[in-house]
N, C-alpha and C. Protein backbone atom coordinates (compact mmCIF):
# COMPACT_ATOMS: atom_id res chain seq x y z
N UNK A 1 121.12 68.24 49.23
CA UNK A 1 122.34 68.72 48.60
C UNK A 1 123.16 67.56 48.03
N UNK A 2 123.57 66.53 48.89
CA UNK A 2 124.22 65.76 48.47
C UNK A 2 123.75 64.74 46.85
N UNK A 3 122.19 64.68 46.85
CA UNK A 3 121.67 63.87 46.22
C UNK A 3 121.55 65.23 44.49
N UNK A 4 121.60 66.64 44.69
CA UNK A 4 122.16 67.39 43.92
C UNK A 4 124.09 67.23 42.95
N UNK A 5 124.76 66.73 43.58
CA UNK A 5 125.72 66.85 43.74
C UNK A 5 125.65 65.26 42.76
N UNK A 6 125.33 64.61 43.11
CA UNK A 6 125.08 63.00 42.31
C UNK A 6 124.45 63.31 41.19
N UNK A 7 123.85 63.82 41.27
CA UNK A 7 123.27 64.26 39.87
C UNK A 7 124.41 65.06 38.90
N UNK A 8 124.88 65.83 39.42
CA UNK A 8 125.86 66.59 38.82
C UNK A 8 127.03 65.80 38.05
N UNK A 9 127.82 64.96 38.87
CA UNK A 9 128.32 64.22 38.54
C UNK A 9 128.10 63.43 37.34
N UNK A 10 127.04 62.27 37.69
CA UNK A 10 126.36 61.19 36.68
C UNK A 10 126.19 62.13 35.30
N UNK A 11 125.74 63.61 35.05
CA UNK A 11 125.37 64.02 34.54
C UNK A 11 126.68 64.59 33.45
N UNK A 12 127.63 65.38 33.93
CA UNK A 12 129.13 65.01 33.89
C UNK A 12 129.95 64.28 33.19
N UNK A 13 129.35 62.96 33.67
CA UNK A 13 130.14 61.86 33.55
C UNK A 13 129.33 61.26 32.19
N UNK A 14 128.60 61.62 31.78
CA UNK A 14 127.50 61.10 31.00
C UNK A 14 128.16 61.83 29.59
N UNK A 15 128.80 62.83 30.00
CA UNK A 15 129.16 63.92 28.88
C UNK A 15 130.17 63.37 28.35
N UNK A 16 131.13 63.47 29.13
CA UNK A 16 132.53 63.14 28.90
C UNK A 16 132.39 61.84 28.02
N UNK A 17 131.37 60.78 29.22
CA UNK A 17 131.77 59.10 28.37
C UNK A 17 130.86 59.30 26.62
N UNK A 18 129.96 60.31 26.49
CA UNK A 18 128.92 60.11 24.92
C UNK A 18 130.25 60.60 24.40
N UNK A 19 130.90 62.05 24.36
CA UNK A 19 131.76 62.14 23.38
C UNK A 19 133.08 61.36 23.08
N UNK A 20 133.49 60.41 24.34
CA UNK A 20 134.64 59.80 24.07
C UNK A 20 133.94 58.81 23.31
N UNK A 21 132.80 58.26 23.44
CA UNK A 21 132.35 56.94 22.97
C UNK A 21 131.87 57.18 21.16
N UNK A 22 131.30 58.54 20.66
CA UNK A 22 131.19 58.99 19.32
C UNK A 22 132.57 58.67 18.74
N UNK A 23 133.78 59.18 19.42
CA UNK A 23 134.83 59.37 18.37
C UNK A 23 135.20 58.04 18.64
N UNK A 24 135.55 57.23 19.62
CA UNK A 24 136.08 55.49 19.55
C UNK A 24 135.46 55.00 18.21
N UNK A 25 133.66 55.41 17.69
CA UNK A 25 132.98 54.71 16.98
C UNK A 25 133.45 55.25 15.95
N UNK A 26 133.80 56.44 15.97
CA UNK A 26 134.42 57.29 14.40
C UNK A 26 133.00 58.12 14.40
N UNK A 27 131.64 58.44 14.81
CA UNK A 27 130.67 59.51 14.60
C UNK A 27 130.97 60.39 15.08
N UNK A 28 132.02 61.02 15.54
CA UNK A 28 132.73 62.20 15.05
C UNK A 28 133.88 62.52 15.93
N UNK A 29 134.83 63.40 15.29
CA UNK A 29 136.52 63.47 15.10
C UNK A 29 136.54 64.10 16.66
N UNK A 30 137.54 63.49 16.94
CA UNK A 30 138.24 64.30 18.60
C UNK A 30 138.49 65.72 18.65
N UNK A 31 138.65 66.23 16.91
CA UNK A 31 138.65 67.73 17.54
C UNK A 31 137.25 68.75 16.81
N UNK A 32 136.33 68.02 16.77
CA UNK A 32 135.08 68.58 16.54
C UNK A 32 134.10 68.99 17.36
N UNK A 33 133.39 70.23 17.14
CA UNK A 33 132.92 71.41 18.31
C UNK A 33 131.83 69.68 19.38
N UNK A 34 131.05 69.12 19.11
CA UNK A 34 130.43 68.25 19.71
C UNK A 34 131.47 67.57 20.65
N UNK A 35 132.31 66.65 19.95
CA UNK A 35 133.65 66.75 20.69
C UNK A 35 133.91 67.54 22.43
N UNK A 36 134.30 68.61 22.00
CA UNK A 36 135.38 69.56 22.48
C UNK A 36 133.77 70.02 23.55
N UNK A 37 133.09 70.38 23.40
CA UNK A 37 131.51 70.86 23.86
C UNK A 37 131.60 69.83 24.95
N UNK A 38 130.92 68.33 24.58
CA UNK A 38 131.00 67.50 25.50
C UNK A 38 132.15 67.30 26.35
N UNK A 39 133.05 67.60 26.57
CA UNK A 39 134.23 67.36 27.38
C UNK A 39 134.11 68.85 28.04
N UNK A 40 134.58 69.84 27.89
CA UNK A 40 134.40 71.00 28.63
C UNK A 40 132.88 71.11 29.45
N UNK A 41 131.69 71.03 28.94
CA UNK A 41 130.89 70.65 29.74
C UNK A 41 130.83 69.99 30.82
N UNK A 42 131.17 68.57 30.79
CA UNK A 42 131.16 67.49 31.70
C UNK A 42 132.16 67.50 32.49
N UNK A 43 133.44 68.58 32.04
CA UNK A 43 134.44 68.56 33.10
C UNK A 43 134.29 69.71 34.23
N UNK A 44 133.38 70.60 33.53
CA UNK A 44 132.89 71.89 34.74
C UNK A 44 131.54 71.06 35.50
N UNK A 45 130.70 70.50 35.19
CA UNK A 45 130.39 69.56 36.20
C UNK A 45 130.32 68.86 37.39
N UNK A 46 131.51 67.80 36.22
CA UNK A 46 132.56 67.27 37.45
C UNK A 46 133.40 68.41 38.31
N UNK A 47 133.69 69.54 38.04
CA UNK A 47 134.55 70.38 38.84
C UNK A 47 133.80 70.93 40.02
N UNK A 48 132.58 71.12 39.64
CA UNK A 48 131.48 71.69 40.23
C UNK A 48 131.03 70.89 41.48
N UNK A 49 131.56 69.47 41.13
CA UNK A 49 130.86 68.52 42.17
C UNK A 49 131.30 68.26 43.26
N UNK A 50 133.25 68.35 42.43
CA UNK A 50 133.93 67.74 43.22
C UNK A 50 134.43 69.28 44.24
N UNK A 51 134.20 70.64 44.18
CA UNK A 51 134.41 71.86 44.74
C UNK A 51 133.87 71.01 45.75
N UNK A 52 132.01 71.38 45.38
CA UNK A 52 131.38 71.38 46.47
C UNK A 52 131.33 69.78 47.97
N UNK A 53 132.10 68.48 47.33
CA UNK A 53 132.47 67.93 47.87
C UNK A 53 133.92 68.04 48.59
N UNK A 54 134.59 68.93 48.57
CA UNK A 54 135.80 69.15 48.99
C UNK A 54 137.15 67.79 48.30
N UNK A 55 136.65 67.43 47.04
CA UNK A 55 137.15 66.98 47.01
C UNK A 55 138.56 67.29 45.78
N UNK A 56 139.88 67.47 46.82
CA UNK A 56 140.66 68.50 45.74
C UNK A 56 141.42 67.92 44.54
N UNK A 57 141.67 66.25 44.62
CA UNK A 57 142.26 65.62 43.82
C UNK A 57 141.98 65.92 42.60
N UNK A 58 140.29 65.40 42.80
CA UNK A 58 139.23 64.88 41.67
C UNK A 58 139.38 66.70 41.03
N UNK A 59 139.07 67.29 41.86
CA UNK A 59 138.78 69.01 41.21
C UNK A 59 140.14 69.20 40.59
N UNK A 60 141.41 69.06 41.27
CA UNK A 60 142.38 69.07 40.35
C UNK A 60 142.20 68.69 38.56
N UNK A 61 141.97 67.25 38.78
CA UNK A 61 141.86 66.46 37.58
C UNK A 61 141.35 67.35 36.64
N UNK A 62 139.67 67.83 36.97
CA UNK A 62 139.16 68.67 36.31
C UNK A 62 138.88 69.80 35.61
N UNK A 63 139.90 70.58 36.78
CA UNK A 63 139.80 71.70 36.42
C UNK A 63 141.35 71.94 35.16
N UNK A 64 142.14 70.99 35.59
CA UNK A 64 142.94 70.39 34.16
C UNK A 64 142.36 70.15 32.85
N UNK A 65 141.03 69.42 33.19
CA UNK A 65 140.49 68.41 32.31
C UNK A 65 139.69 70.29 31.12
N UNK A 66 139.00 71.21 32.13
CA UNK A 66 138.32 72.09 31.57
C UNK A 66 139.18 73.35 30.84
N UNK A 67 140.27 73.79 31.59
CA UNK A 67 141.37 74.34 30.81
C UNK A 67 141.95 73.34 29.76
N UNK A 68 142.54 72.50 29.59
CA UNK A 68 142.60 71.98 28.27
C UNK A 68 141.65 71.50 26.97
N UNK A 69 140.33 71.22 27.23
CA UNK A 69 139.58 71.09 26.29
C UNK A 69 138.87 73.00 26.10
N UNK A 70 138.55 73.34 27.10
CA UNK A 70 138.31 75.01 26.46
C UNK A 70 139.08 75.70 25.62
N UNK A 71 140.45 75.38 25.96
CA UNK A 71 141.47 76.08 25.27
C UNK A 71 141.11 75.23 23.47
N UNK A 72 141.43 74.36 23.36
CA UNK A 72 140.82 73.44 22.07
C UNK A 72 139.53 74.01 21.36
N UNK A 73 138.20 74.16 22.28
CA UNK A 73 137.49 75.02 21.90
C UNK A 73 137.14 75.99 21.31
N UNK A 74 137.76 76.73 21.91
CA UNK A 74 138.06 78.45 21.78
C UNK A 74 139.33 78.41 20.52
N UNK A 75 140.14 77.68 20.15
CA UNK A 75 141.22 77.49 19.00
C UNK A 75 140.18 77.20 17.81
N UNK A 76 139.08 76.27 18.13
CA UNK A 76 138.45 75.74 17.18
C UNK A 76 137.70 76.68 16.67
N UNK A 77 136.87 77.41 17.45
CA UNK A 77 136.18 78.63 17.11
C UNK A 77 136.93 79.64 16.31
N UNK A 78 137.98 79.92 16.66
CA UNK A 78 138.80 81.17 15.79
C UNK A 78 139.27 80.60 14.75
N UNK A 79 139.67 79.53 14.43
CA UNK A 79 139.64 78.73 13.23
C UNK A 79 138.57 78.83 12.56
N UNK A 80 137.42 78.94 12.68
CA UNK A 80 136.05 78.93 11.86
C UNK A 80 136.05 77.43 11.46
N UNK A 81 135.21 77.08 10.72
CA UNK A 81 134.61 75.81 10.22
C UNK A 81 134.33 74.86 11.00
């Protein structure tokens, strides 16, 4: 379980850092579906990890982190393009 849970994370964390690291480079805009995809992904993840670790800070963070980029998401979608 635990070695599940590391995976989750790294995996997570892998999300979050490719899309912050595309837009730093400028290969693509902070509010573009790849964007917004990679961050909501990697933050249910991380939320996922940190549940099942009891850990409530980190799940806080996250579950912040997944309501604000979903909401972005879901804006982006009804916007079309």
């Amino acid at each position: 379980m635990e070695l599940a849970v590391q995976v989750v994370q790294v995996l997570g964390s892998i999300a979050i850092l490719t899309g912050f690291t595309l837009v730093q480079r400028g290969r693509i805009g902070p509010n573009s579906y790849a964007y917004l995809l990679l961050n909501t992904c990697g933050a249910i993840a991380l939320c996922t990890a940190a549940a099942s670790a009891r850990q409530w800070g980190f799940m806080l963070l996250e579950v912040v982190w997944v309501a604000t980029t979903a909401h972005a998401l879901v804006r982006r979608i009804r916007r079309g393009a």
